[in-house]
Protein backbone atom coordinates (compact mmCIF):
# COMPACT_ATOMS: atom_id res chain seq x y z
CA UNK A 1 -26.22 -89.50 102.88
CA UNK A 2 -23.60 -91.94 102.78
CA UNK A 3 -23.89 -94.87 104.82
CA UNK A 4 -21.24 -95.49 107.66
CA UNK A 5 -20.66 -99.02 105.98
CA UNK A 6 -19.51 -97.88 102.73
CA UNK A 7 -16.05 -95.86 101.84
CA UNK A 8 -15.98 -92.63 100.72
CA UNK A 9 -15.51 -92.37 97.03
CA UNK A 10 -12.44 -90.52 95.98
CA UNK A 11 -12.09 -87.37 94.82
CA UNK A 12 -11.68 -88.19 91.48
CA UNK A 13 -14.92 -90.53 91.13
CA UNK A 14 -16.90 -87.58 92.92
CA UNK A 15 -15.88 -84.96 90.66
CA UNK A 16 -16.09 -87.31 87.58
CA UNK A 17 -19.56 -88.16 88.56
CA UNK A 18 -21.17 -84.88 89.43
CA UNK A 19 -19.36 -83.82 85.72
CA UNK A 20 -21.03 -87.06 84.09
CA UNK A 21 -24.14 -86.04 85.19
CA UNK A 22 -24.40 -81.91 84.51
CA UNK A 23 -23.42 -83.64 80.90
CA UNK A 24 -25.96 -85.72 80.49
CA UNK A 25 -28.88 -84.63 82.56
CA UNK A 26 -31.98 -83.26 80.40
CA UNK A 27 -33.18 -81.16 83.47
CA UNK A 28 -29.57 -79.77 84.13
CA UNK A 29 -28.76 -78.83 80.24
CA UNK A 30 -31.96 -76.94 80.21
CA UNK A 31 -31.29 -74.13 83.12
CA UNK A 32 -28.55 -72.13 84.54
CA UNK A 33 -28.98 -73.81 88.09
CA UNK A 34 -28.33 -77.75 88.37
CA UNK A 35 -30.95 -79.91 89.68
CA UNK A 36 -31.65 -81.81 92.89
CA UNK A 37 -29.19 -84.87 91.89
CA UNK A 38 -26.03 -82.37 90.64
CA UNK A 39 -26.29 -80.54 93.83
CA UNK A 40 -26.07 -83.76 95.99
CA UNK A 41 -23.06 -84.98 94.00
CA UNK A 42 -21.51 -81.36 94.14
CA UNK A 43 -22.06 -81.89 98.14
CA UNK A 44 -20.06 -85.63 97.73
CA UNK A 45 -17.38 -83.82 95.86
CA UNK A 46 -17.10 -81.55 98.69
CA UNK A 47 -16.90 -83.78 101.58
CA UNK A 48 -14.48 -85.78 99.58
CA UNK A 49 -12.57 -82.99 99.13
CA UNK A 50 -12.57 -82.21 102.96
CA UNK A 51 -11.75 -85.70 104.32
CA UNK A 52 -8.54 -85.95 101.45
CA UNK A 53 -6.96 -82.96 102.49
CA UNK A 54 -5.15 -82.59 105.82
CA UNK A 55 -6.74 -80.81 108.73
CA UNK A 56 -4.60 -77.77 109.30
CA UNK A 57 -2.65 -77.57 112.55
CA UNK A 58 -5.00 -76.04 115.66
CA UNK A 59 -3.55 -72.87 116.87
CA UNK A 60 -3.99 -72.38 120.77
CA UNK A 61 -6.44 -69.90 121.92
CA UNK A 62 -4.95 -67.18 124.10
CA UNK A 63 -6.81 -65.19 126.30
């Protein structure tokens, strides 16, 4: 969980990390599905990737 006092890494050093580590973990080398660890920094990735690009423009609800 990433703490409120610390920035958000960039997209860049998200993806680079999650790819650093299905490279050179034993466990995730081994087995189709990644471990614990490559799932948490595929979830980073992902929020990163949500806060960089913009929200899309609400539409009004009509009724």
């Amino acid at each position: 969980m990433q703490s409120p006092h610390q920035p958000a890494p960039s997209v860049d050093q998200a993806r680079e990390d999650y790819d650093e580590h299905r490279r050179y973990c034993r466990q995730c080398a081994l087995g189709p599905s990644p471990c614990a660890a490559a799932k948490h920094l595929r979830r980073v990735y992902n929020n990163a990737m949500r806060t960089a690009r913009p929200s899309a423009p609400r539409r009004p609800v009509t009724r």
